[in-house]
C-alpha atoms as a PDB file:
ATOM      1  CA  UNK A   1     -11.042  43.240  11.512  1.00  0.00           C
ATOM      2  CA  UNK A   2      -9.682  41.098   9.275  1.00  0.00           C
ATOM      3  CA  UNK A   3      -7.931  42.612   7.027  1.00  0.00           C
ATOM      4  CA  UNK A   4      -5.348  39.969   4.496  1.00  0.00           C
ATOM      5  CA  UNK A   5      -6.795  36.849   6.775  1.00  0.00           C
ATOM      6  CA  UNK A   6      -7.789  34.807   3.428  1.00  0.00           C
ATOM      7  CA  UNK A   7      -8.509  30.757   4.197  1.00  0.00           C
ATOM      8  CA  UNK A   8      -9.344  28.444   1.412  1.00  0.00           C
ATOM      9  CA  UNK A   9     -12.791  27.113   1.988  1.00  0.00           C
ATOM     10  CA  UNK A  10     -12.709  24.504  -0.526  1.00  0.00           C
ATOM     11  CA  UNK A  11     -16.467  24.316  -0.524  1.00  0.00           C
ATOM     12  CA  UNK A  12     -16.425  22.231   2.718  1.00  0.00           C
ATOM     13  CA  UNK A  13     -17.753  22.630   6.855  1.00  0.00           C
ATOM     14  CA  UNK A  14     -15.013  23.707   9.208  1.00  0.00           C
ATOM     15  CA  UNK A  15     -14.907  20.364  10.492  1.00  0.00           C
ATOM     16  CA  UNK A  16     -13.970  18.831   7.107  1.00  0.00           C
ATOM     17  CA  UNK A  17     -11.104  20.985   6.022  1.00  0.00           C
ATOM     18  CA  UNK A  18      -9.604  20.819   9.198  1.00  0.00           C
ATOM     19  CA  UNK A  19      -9.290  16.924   9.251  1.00  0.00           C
ATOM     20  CA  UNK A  20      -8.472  16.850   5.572  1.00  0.00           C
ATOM     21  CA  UNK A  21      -5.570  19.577   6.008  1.00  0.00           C
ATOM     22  CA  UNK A  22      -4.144  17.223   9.465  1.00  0.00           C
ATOM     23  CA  UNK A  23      -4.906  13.939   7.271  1.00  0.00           C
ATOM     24  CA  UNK A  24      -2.423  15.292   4.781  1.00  0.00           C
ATOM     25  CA  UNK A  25      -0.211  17.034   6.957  1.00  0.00           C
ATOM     26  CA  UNK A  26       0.123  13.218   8.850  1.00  0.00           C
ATOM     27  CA  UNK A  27       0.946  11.824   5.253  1.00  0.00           C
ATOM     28  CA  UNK A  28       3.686  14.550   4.592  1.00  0.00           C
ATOM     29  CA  UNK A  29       5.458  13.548   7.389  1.00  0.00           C
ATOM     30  CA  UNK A  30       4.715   9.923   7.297  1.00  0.00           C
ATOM     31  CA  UNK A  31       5.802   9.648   3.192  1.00  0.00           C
ATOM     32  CA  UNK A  32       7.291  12.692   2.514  1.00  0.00           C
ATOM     33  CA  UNK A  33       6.033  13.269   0.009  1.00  0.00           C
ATOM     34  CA  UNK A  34       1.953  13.925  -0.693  1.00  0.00           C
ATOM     35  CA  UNK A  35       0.441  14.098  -4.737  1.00  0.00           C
ATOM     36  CA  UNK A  36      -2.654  16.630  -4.290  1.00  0.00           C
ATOM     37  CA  UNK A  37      -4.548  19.547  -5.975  1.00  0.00           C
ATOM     38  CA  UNK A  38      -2.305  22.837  -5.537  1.00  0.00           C
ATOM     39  CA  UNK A  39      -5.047  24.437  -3.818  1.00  0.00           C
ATOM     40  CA  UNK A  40      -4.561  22.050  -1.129  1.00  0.00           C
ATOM     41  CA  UNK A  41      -1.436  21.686  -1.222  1.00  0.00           C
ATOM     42  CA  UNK A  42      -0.810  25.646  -0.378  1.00  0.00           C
ATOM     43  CA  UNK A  43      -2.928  24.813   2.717  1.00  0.00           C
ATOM     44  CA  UNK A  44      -1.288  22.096   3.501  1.00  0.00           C
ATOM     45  CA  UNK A  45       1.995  23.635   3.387  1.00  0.00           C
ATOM     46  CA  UNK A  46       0.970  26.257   6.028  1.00  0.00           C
ATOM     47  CA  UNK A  47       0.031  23.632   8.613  1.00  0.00           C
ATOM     48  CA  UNK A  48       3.621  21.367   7.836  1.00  0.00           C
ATOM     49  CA  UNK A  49       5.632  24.357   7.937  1.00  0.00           C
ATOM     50  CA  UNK A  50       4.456  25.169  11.380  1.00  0.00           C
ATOM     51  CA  UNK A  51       4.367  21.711  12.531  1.00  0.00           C
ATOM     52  CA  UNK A  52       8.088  21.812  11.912  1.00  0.00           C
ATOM     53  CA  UNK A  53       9.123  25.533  13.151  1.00  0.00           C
ATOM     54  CA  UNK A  54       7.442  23.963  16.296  1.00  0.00           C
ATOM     55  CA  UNK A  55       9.730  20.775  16.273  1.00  0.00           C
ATOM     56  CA  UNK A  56      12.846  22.723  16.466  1.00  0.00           C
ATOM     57  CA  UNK A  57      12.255  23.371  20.111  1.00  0.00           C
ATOM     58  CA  UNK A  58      12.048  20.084  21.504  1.00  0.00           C
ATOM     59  CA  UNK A  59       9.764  20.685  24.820  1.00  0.00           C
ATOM     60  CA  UNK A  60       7.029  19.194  26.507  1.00  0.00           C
ATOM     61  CA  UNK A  61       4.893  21.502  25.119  1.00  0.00           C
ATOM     62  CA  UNK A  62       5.685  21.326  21.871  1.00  0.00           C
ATOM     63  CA  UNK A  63       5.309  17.938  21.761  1.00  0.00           C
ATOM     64  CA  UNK A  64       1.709  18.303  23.168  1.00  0.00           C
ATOM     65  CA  UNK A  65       1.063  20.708  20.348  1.00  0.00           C
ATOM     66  CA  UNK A  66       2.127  18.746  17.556  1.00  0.00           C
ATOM     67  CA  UNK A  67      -0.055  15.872  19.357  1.00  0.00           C
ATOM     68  CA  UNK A  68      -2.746  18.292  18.954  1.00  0.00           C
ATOM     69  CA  UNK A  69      -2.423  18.390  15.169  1.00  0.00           C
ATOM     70  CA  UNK A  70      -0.983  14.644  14.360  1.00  0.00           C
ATOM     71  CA  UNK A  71      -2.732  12.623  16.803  1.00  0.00           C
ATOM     72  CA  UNK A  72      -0.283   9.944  16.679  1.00  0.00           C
ATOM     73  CA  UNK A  73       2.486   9.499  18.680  1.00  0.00           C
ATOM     74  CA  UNK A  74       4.818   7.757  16.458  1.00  0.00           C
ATOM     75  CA  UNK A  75       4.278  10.495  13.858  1.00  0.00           C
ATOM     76  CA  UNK A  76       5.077  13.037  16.845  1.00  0.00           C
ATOM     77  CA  UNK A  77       8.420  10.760  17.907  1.00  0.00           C
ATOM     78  CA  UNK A  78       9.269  10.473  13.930  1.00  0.00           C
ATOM     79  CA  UNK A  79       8.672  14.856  13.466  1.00  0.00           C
ATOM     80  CA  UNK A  80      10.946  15.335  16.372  1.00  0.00           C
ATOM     81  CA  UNK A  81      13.505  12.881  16.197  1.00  0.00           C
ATOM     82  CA  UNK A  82      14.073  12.323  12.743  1.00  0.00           C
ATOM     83  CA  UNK A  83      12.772  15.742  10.603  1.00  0.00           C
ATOM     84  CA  UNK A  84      13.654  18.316  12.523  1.00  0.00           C
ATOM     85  CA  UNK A  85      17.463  17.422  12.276  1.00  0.00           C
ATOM     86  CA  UNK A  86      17.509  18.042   8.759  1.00  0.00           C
ATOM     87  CA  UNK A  87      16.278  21.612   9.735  1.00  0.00           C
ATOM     88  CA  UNK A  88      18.686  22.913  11.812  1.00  0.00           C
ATOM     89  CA  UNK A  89      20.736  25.425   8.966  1.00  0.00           C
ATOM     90  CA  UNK A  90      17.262  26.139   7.939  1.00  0.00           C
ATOM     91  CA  UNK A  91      14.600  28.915   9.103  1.00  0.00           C
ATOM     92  CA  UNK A  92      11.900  28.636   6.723  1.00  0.00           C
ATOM     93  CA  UNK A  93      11.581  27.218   3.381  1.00  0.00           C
ATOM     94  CA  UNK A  94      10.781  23.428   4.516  1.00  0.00           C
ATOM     95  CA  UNK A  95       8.656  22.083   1.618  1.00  0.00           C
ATOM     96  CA  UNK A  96       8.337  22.765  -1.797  1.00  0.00           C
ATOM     97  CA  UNK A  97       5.286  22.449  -4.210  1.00  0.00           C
ATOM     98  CA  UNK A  98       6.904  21.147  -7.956  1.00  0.00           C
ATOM     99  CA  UNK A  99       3.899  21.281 -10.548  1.00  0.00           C
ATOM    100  CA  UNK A 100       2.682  17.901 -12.691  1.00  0.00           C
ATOM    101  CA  UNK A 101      -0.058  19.369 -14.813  1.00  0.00           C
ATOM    102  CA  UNK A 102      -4.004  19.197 -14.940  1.00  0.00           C
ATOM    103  CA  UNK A 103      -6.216  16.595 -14.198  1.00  0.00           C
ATOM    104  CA  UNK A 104      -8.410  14.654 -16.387  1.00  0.00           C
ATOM    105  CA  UNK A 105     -11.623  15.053 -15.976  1.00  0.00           C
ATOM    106  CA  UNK A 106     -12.343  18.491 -13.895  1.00  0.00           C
ATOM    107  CA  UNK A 107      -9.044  20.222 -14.992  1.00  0.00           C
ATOM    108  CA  UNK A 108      -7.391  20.287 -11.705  1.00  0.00           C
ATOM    109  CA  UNK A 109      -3.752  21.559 -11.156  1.00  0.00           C
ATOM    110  CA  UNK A 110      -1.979  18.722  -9.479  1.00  0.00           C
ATOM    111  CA  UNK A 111       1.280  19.173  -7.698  1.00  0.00           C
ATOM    112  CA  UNK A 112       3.481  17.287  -5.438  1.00  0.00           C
ATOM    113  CA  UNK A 113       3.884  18.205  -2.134  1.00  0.00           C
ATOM    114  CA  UNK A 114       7.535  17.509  -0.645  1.00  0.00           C
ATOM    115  CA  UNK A 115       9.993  18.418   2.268  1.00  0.00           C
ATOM    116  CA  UNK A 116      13.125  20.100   0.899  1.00  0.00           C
ATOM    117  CA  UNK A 117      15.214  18.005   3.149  1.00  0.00           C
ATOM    118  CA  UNK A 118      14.920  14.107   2.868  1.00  0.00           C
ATOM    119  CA  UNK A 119      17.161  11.038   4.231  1.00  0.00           C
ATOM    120  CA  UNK A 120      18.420   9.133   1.115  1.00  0.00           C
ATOM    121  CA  UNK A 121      18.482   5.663   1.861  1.00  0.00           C
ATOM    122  CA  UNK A 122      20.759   4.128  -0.534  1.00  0.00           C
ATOM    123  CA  UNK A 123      19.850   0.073  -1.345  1.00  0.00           C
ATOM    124  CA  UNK A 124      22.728  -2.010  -1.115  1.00  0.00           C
ATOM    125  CA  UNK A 125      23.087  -4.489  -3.550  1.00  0.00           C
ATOM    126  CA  UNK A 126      22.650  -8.252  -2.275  1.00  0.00           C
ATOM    127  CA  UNK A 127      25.725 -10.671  -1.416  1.00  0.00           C
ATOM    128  CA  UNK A 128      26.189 -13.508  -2.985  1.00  0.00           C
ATOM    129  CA  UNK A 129      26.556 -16.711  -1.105  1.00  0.00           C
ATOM    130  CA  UNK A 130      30.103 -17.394  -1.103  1.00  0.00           C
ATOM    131  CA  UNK A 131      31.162 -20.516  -2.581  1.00  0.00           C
ATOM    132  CA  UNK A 132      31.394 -23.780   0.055  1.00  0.00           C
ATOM    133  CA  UNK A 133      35.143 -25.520   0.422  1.00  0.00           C
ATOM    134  CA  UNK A 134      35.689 -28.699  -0.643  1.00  0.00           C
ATOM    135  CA  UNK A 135      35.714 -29.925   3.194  1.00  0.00           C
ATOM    136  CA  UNK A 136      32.031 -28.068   3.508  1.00  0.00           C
ATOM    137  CA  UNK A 137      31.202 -30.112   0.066  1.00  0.00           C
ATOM    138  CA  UNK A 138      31.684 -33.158   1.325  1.00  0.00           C
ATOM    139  CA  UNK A 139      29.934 -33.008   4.654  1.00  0.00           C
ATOM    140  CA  UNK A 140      26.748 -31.145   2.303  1.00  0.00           C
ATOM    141  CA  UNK A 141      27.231 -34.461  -0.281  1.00  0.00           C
ATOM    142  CA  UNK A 142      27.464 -37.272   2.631  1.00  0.00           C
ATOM    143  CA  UNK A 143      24.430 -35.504   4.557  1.00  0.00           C
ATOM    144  CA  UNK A 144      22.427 -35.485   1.647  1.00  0.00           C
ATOM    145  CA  UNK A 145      22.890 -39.068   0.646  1.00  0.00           C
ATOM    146  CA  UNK A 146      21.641 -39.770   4.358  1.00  0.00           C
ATOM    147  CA  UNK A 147      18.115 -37.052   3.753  1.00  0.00           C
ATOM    148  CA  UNK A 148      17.856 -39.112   0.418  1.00  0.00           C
ATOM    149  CA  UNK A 149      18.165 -42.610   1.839  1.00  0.00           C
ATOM    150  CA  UNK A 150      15.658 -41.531   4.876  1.00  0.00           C
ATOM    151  CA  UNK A 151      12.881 -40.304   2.311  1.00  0.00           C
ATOM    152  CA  UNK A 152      10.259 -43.559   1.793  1.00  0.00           C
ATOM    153  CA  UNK A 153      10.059 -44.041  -1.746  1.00  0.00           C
ATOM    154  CA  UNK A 154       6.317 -43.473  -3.543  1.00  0.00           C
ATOM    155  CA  UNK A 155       4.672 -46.628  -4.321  1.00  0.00           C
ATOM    156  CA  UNK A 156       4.137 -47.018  -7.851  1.00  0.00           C
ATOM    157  CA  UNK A 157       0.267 -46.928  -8.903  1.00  0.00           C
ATOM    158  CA  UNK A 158      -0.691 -50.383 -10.429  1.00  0.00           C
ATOM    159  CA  UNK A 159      -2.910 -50.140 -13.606  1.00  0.00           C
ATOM    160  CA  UNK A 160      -5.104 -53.235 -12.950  1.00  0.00           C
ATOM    161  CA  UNK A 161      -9.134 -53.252 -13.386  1.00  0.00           C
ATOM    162  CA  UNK A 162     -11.404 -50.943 -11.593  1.00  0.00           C
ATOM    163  CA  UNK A 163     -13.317 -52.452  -9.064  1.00  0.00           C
ATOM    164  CA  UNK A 164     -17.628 -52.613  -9.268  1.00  0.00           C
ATOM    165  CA  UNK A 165     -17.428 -49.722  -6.624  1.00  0.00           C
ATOM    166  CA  UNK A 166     -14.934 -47.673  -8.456  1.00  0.00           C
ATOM    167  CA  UNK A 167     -16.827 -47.971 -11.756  1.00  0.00           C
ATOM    168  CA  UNK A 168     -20.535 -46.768  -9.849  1.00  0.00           C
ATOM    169  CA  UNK A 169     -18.912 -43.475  -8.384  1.00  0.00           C
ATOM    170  CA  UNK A 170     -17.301 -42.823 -11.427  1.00  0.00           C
ATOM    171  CA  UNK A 171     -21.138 -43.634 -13.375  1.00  0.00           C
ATOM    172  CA  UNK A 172     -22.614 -41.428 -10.653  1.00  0.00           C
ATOM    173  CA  UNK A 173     -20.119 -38.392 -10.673  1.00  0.00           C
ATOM    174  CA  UNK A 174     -20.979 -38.471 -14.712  1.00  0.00           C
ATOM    175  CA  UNK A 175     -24.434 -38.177 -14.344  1.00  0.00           C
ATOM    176  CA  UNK A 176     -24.719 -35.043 -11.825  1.00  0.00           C
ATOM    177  CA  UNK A 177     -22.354 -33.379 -14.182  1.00  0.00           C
ATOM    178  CA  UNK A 178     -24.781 -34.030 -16.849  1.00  0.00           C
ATOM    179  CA  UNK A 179     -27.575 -32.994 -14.431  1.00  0.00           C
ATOM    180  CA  UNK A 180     -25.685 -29.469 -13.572  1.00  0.00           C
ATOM    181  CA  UNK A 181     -24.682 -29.038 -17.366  1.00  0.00           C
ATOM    182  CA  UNK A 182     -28.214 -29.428 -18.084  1.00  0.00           C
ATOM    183  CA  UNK A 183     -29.864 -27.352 -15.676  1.00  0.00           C
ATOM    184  CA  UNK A 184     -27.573 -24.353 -16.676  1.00  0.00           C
ATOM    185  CA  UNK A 185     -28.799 -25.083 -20.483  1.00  0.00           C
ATOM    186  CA  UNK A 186     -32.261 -24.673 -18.923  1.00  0.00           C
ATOM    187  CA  UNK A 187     -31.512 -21.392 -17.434  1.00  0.00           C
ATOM    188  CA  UNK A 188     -30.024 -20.213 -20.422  1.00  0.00           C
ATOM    189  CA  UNK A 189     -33.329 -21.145 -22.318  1.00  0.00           C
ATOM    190  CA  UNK A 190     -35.125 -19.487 -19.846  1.00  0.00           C
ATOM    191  CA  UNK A 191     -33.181 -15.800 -20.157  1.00  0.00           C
ATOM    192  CA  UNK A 192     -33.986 -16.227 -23.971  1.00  0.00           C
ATOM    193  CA  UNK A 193     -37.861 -16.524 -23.969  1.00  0.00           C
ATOM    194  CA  UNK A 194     -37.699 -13.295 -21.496  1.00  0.00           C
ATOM    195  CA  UNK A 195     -35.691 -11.598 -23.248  1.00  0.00           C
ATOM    196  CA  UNK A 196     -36.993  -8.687 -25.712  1.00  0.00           C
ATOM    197  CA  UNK A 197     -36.621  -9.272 -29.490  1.00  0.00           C
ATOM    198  CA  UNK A 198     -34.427  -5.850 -29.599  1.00  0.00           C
ATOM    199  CA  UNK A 199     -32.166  -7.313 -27.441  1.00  0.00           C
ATOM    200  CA  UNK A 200     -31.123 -10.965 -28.880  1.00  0.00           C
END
């Protein structure tokens, strides 16, 4: 019988559900952190939780388990090596669901999904490039007088007459920009007469 053995269908085939509760059970443990519906997220919670009562004992089989459900080895390696740790003083309790409010459009109550237990990675703020010595500044200085006396020098452009050749591209470059300027005048003319007299 089963009695109290409630699953949320979410109006889906078995098939579905069960690769849209892994997908977001891989994203928990890739991010950390997962923004969903809190219907799914209650589901979602149930499959983590396990996922990580499982990593605590770190076996062969386990590991084939949690394969089972992630389906990606790195995710596996990153569950056992890196989350469980954080898990040790802890039996249960190994995400929590905080509330955002309701989505626009269908109302939805959206949560966020998020082990209890995450690494802080503090961001160290960048060095600054130390000032050079003097010494340093003149080895810099003579070098670059060398990279600037290597560097050919860019011939200035002479402003003399256009040659016959010059002048008949230019002539012909004008006139097919006429010609395409013209043809999309045409088109234009053409959308008009089609067009209803509601519509102009």
């Amino acid at each position: 019988m089963r009695h109290h053995k409630h699953t949320a269908k979410f109006g889906m085939k078995t098939s579905h559900r069960k690769a849209m509760l892994r997908n977001m059970a891989r994203n928990l443990i890739k991010h950390e952190r997962v923004q969903t519906t809190a219907a799914r997220a209650k589901e979602a919670r149930r499959v983590v939780e396990k996922l990580i009562t499982l990593s605590k004992s770190d076996t062969v089989f386990a590991r084939r388990r949690a394969y089972d459900v992630l389906s990606d080895r790195d995710l596996v390696m990153k569950l056992f090596r890196d989350i469980s740790p954080l898990f040790n003083s802890r039996n249960s309790g190994f995400t929590r669901i905080i509330p955002l409010g309701f989505r626009r459009g269908d109302g939805a109550q959206m949560v966020i999904l998020e082990l209890t237990e995450r690494k802080i990675v503090e961001k160290l703020p960048k060095k600054k490039k130390a000032k050079a010595k003097p010494e340093e500044d003149a080895k810099t200085g003579k070098e670059a007088e060398t990279k600037t006396k290597e560097e050919p020098k860019v011939r200035p452009i002479s402003k003399a007459k256009p040659t016959l050749e010059e002048e008949k591209s230019r002539e012909k470059a004008k006139s097919e920009e006429k010609k395409i300027a013209g043809s999309q005048n045409f088109m234009k003319n053409i959308r008009g007469l089609f067009r209803k007299r509601g519509d102009r």
